[in-house]
C-alpha atoms as a PDB file:
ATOM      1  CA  UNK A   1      88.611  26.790 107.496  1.00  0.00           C
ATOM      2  CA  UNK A   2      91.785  26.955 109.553  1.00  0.00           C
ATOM      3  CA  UNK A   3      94.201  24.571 111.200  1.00  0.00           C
ATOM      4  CA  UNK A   4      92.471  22.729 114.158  1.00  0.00           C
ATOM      5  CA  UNK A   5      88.942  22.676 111.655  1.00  0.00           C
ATOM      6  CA  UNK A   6      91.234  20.640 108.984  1.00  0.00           C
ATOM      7  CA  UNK A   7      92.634  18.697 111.534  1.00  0.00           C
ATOM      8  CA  UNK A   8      89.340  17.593 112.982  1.00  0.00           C
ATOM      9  CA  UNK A   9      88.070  16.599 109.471  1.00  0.00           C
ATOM     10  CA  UNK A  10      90.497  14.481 108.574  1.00  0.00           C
ATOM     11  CA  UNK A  11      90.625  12.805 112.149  1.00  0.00           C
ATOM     12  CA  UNK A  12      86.978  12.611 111.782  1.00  0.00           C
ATOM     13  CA  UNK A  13      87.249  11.281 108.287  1.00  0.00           C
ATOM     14  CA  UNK A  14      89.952   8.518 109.520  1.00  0.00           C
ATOM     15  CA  UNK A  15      87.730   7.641 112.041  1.00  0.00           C
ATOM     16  CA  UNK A  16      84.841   6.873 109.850  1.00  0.00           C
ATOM     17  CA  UNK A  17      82.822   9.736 111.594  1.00  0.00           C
ATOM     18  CA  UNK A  18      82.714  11.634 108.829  1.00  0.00           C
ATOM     19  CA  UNK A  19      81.900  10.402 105.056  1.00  0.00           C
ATOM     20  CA  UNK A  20      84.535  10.990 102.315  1.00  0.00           C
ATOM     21  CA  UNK A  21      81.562  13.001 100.185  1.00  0.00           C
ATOM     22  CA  UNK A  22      80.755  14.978 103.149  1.00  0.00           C
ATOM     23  CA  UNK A  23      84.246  15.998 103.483  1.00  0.00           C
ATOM     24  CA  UNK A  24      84.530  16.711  99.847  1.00  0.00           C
ATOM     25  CA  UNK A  25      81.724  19.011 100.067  1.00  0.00           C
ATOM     26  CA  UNK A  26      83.240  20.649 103.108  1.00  0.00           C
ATOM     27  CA  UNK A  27      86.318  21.407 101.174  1.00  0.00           C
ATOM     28  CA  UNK A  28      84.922  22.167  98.126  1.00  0.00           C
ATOM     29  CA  UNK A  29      85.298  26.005  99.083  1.00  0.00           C
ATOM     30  CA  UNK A  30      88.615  26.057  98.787  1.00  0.00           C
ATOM     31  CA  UNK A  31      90.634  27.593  98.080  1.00  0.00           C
ATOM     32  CA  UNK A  32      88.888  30.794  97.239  1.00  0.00           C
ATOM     33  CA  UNK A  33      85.304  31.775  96.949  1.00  0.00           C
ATOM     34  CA  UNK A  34      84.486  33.485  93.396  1.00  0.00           C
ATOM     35  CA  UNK A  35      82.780  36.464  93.343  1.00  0.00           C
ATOM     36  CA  UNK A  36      81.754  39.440  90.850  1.00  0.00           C
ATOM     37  CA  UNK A  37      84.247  41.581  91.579  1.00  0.00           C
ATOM     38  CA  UNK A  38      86.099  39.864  94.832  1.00  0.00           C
ATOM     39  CA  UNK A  39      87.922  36.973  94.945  1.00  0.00           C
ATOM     40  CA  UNK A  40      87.769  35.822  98.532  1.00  0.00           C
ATOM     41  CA  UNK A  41      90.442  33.626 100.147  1.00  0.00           C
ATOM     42  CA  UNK A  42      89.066  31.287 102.206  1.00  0.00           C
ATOM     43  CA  UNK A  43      92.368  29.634 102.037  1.00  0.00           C
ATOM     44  CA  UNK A  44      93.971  31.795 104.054  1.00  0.00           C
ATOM     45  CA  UNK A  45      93.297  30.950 108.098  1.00  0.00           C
ATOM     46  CA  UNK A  46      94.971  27.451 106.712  1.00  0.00           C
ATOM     47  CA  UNK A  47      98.352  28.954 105.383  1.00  0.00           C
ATOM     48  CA  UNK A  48      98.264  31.623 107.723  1.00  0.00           C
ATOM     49  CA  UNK A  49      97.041  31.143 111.209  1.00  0.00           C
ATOM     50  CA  UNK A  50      94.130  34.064 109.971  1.00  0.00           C
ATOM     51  CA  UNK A  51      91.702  34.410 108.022  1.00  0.00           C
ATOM     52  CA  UNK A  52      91.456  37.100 105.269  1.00  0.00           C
ATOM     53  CA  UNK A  53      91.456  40.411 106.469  1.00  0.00           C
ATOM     54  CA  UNK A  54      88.724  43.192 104.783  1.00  0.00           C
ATOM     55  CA  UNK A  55      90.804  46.299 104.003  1.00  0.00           C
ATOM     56  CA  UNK A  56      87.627  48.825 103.276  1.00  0.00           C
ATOM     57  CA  UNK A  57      88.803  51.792 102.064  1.00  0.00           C
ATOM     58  CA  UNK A  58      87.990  52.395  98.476  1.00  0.00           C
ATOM     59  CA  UNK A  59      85.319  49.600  98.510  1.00  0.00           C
ATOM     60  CA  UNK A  60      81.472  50.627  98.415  1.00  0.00           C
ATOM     61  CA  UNK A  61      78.973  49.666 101.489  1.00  0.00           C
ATOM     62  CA  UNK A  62      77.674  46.965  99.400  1.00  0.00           C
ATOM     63  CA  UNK A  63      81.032  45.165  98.417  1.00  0.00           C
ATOM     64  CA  UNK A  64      82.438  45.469 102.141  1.00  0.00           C
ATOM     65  CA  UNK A  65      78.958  43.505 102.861  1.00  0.00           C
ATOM     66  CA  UNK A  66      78.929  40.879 101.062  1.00  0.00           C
ATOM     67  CA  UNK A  67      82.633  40.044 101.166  1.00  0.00           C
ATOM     68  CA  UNK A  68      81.985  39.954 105.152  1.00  0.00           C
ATOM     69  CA  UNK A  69      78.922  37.620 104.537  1.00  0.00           C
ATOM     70  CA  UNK A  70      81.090  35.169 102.057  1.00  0.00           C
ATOM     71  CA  UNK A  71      83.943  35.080 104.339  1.00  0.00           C
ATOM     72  CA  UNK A  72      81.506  34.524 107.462  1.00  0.00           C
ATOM     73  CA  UNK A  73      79.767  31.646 105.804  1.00  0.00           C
ATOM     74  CA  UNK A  74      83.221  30.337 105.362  1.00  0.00           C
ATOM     75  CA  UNK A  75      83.207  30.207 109.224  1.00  0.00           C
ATOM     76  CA  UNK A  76      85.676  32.369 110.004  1.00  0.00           C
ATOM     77  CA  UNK A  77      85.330  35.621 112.270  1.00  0.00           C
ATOM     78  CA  UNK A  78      85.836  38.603 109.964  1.00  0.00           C
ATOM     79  CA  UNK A  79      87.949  41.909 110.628  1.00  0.00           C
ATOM     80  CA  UNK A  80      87.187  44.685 108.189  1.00  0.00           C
ATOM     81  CA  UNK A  81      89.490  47.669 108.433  1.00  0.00           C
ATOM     82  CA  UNK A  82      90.052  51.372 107.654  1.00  0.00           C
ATOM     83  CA  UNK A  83      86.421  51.683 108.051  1.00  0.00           C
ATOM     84  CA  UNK A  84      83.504  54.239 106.962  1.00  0.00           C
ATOM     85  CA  UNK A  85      80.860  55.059 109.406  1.00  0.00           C
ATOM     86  CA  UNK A  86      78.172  53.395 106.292  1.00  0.00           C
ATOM     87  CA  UNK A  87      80.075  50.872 105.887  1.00  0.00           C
ATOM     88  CA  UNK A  88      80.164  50.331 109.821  1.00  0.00           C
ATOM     89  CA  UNK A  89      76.585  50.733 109.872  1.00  0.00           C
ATOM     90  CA  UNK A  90      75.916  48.319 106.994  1.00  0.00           C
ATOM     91  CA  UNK A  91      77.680  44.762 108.697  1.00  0.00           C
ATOM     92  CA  UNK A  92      75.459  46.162 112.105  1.00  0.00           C
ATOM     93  CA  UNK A  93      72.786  46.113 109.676  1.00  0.00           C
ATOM     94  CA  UNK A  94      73.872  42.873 108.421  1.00  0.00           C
ATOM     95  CA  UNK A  95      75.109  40.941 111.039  1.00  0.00           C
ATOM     96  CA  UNK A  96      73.047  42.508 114.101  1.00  0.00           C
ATOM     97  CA  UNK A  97      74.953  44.282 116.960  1.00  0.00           C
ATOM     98  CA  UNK A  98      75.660  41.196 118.706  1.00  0.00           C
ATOM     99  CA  UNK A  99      77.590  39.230 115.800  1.00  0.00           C
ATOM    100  CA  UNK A 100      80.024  42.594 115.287  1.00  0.00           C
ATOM    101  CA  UNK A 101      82.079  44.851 117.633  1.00  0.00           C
ATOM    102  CA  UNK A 102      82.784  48.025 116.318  1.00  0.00           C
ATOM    103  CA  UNK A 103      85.530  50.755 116.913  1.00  0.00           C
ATOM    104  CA  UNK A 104      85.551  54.182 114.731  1.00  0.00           C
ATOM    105  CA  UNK A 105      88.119  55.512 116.410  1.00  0.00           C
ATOM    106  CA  UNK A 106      90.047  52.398 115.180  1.00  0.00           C
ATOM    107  CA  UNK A 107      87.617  52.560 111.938  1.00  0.00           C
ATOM    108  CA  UNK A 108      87.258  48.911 112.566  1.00  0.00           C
ATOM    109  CA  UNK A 109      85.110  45.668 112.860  1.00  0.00           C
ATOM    110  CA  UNK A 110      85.192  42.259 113.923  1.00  0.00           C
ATOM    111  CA  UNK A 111      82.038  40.028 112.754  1.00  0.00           C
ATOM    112  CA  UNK A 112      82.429  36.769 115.486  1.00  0.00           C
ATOM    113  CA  UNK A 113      81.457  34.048 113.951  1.00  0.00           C
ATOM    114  CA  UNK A 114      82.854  31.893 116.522  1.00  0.00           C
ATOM    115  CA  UNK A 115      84.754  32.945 120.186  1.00  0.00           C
ATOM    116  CA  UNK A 116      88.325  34.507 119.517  1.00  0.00           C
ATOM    117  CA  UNK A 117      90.702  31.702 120.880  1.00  0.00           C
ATOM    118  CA  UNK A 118      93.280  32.704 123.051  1.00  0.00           C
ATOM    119  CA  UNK A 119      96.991  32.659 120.980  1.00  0.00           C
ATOM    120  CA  UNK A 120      99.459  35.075 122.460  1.00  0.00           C
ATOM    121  CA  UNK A 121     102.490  33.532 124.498  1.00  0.00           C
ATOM    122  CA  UNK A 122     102.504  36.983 126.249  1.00  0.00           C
ATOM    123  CA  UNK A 123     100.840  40.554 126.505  1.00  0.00           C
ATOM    124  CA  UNK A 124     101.302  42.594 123.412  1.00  0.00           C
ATOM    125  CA  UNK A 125     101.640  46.197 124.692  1.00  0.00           C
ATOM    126  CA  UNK A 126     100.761  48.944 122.038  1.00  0.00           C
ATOM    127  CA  UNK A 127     102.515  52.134 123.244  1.00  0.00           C
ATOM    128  CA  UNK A 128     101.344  55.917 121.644  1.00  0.00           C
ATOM    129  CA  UNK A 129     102.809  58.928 121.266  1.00  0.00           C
ATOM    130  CA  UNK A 130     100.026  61.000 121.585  1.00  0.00           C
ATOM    131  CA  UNK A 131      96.372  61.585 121.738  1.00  0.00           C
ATOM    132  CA  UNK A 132      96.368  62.269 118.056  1.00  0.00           C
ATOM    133  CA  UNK A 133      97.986  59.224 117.097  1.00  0.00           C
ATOM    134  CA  UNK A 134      95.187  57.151 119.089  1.00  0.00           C
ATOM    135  CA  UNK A 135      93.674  55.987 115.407  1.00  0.00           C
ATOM    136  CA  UNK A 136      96.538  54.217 114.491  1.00  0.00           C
ATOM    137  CA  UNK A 137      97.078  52.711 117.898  1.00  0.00           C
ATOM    138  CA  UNK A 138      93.726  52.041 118.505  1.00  0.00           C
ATOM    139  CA  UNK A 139      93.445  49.956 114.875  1.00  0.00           C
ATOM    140  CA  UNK A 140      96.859  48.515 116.315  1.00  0.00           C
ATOM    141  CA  UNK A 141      94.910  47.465 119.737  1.00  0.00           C
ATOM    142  CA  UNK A 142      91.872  45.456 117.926  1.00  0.00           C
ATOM    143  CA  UNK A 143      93.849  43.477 114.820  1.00  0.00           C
ATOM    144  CA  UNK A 144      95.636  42.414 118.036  1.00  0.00           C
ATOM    145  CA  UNK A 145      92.566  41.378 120.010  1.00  0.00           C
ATOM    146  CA  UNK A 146      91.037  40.060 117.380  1.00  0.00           C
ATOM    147  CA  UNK A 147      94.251  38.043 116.257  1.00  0.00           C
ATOM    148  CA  UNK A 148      93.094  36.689 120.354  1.00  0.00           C
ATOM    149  CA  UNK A 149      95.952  38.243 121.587  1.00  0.00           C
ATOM    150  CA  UNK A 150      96.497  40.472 125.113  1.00  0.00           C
ATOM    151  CA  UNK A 151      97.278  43.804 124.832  1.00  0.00           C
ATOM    152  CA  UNK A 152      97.932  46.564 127.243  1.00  0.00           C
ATOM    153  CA  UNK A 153      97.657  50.256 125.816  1.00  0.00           C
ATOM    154  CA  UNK A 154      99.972  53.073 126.729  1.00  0.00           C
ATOM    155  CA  UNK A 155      99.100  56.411 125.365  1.00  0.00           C
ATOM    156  CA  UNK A 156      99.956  59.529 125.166  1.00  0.00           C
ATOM    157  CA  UNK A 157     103.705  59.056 126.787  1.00  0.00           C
ATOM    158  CA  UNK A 158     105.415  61.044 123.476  1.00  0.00           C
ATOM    159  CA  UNK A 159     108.986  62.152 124.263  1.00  0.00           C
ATOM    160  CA  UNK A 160     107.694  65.804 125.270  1.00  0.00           C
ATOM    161  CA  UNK A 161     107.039  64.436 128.738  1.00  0.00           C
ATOM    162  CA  UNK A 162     109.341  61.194 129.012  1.00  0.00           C
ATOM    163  CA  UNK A 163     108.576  60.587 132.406  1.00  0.00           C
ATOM    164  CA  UNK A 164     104.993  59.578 131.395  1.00  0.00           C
ATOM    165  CA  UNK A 165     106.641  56.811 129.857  1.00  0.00           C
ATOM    166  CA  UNK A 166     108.875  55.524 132.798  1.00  0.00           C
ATOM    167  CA  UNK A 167     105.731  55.401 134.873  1.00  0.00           C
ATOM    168  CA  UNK A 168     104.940  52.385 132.619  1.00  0.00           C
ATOM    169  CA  UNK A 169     108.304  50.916 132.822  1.00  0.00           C
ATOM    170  CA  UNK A 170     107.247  47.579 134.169  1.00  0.00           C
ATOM    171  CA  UNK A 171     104.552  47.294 131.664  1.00  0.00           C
ATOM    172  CA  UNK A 172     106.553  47.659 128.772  1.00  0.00           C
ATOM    173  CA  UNK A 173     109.159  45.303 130.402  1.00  0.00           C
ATOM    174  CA  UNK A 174     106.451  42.231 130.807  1.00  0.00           C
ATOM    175  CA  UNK A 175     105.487  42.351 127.120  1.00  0.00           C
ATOM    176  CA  UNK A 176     106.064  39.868 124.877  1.00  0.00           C
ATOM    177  CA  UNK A 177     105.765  41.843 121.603  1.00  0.00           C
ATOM    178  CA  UNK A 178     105.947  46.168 121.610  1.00  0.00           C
ATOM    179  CA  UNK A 179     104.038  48.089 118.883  1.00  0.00           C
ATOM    180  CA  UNK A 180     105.118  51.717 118.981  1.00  0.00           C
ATOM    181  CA  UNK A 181     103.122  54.553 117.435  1.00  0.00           C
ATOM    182  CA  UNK A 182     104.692  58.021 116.844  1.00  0.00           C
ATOM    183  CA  UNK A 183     104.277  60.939 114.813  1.00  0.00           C
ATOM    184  CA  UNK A 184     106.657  64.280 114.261  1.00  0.00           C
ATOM    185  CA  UNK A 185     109.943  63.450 114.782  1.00  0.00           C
ATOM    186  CA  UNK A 186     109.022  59.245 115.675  1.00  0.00           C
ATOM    187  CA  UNK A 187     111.671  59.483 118.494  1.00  0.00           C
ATOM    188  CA  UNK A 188     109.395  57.338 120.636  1.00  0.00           C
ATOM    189  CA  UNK A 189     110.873  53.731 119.304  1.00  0.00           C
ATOM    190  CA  UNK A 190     114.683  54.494 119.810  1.00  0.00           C
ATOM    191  CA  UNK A 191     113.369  55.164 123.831  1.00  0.00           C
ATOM    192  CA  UNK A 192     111.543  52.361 124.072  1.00  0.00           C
ATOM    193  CA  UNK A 193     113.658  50.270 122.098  1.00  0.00           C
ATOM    194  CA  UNK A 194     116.818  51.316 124.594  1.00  0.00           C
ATOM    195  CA  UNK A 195     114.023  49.844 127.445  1.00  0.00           C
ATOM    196  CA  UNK A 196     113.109  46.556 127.026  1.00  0.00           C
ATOM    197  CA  UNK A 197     114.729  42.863 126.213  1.00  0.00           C
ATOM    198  CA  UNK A 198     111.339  42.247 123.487  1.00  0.00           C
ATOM    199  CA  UNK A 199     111.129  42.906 119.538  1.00  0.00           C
ATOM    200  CA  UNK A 200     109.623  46.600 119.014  1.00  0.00           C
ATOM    201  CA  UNK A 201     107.454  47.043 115.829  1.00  0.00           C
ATOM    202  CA  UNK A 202     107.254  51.101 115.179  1.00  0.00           C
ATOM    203  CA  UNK A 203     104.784  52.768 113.066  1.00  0.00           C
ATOM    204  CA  UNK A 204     105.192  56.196 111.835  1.00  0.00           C
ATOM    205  CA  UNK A 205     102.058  58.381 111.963  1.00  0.00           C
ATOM    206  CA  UNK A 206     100.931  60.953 109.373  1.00  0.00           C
ATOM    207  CA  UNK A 207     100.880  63.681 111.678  1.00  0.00           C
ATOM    208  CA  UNK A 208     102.674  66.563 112.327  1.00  0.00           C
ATOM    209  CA  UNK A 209     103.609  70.074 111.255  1.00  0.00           C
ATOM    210  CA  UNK A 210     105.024  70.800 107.582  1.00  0.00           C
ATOM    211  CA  UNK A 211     108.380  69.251 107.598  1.00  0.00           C
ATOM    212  CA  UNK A 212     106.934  65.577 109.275  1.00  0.00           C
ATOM    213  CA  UNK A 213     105.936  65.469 105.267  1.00  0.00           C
ATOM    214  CA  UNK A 214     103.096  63.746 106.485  1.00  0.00           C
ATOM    215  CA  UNK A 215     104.675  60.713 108.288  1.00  0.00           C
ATOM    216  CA  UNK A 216     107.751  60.991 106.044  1.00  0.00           C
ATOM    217  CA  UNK A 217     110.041  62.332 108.686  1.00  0.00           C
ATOM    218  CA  UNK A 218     109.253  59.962 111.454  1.00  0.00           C
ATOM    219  CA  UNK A 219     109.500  57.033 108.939  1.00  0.00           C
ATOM    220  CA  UNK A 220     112.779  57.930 108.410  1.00  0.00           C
ATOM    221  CA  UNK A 221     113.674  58.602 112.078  1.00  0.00           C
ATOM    222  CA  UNK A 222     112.561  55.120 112.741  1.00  0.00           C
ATOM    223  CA  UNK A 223     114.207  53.430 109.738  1.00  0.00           C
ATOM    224  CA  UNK A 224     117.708  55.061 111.152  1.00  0.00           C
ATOM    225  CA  UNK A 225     117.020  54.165 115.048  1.00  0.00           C
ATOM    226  CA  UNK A 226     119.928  53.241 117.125  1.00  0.00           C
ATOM    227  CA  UNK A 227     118.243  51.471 118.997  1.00  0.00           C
ATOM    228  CA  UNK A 228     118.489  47.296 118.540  1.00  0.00           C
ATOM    229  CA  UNK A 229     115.644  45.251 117.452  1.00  0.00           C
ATOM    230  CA  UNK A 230     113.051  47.902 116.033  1.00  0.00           C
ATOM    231  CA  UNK A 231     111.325  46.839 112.956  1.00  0.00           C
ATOM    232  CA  UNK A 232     109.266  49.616 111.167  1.00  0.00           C
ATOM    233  CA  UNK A 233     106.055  49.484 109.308  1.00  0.00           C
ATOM    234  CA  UNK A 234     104.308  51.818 106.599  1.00  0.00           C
ATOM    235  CA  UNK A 235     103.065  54.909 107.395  1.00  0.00           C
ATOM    236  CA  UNK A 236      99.923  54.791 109.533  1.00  0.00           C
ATOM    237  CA  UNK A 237      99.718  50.792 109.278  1.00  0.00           C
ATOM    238  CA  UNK A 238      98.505  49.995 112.872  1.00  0.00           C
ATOM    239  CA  UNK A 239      97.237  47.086 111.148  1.00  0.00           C
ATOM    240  CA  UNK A 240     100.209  45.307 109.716  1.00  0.00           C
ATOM    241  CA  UNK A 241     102.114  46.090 113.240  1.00  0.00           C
ATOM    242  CA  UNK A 242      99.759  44.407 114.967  1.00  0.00           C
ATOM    243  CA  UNK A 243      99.538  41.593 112.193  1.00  0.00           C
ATOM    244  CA  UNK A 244     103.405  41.134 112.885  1.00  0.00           C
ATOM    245  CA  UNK A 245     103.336  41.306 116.616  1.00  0.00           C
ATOM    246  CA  UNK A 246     100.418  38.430 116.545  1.00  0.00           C
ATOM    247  CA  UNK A 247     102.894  36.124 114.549  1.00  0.00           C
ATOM    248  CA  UNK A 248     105.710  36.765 116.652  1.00  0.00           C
ATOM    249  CA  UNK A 249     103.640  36.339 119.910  1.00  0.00           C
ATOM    250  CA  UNK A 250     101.727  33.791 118.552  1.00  0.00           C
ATOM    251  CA  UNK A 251     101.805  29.918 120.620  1.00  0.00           C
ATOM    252  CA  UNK A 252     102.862  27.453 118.211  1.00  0.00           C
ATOM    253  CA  UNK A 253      99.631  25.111 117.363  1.00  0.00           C
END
C-alpha cells in the first residue's frame, strides 16, 4: 500500500463506499508480512514514497521468489537488485515475461504489478565514466526508471577524452538531479560538478588498476572534490544514487 491507495481508502471509507471490516481486512497486512526467514515491509511505499526494495545477493533463487511474490500480492511493483542470472530466470519463471523487465547488465528486475507513475520534476541524467563502469550506471538507470523517473544516459565521457563530455553539455545542464559514475582516479564528479547549477550524486566504481584499491581511491577523490554540491555514495551503489536522486527529483504528492 502506498500514499494515494491509503488515501483512497479512507475517502472511500468516509464516504460509506467502503465498509469499516473491509478496510480492516485491507490493512490488516501491515505493517510487515511475516515470513520464515524474511520479514517483508509492506509498510514501506507508505513512509517512503517506495516500496521495499529486493537486494539479492546472498539470497537463494527460492527466497528472492517468494519475497517478490509476498511483496507483489501486497500490490506493489517489485525491484530486485544485484541480481543472478537463476535468480533472474526464476521471477520470469514466476511472474511470466510480461509481469517483469529484466536487465543483467544492471543485474536487475522490476515485477509491474501496476503502471510506473510518472514522479520526477525533471530528467535525471546518469553520466559514466566508462564502458566498464556501465553495471553500476546501468543499475543507476533502472532504480531510476522504476522509481518513474526520466533519465538520460551519458557514457563513456571519462576524463581521458573530456571533450566527449562537453558534447553533452546541454544535457547535463537540463537535468534536474546528476548521478555520476567513475572509477580510477573518480575525477569525473569534480568536472561535472564545476558544470551544472543541479545536486550531483557520485559513485565510486570498483575498478581500476592496483592502487584504485578497488574503488578505494576514487571514493576518496570524490569525498575530497572541490567541486560544490557533490554528494558521494558507497562503492559501486548505483542503487542508492539513484534512490537519492528519485527523492530529490521527486514531485511532492
Amino acid at each position: 500500500m502506498n500514499e494515494k491507495d491509503l488515501r483512497g481508502l479512507l475517502t472511500s471509507v468516509a464516504a460509506g463506499s467502503v465498509a469499516i471490516e473491509a478496510a480492516m481486512e485491507r490493512l490488516s497486512a501491515l505493517p510487515f508480512g511475516s515470513m520464515d526467514d524474511a520479514m517483508v515491509d509492506t509498510h514501506r511505499a507508505l513512509r517512503l514514497g517506495f516500496p521495499e526494495v529486493i537486494f539479492s545477493q546472498g539470497k537463494t533463487e527460492e527466497q528472492v521468489e517468494r519475497i517478490a511474490a509476498k511483496l507483489a500480492a501486497s500490490g506493489n511493483n517489485v525491484l530486485a537488485t544485484r541480481l543472478s542470472q537463476g535468480q533472474a530466470d526464476r521471477l520470469l519463471g514466476r511472474f511470466g515475461a510480461s509481469g517483469v523487465t529484466v536487465d543483467m547488465t544492471a543485474r536487475c528486475a522490476l515485477v509491474t504489478v501496476r503502471p510506473v507513475e510518472p514522479r520526477g520534476i525533471g530528467p535525471i541524467a546518469v553520466v559514466a565514466a566508462g564502458t566498464s563502469d556501465l553495471p553500476v550506471a546501468r543499475e543507476a538507470v533502472f532504480t531510476a526508471r522504476s522509481m518513474g523517473n526520466e533519465v538520460c544516459e551519458v557514457f563513456d565521457v571519462g576524463v581521458a577524452g573530456i571533450h566527449r563530455l562537453f558534447h553533452h553539455r546541454d544535457t547535463l545542464r537540463a537535468a534536474n538531479v546528476l548521478v555520476v559514475v567513475a572509477g580510477m582516479e573518480g575525477a569525473l564528479p569534480s568536472v561535472v560538478g564545476g558544470l551544472v547549477s543541479r545536486p550531483v550524486i557520485a559513485v565510486p566504481t570498483s575498478i581500476g588498476y592496483g592502487a584504485s584499491f578497488h574503488g578505494i581511491t576514487a571514493l576518496l577523490a570524490m569525498l575530497n572534490s572541490c567541486s560544490p554540491g557533490i554528494t558521494v555514495v558507497n562503492i559501486d551503489n548505483g542503487f542508492g544514487a539513484a534512490y537519492a536522486a528519485a527523492l530529490i527529483n521527486r514531485r511532492p504528492a
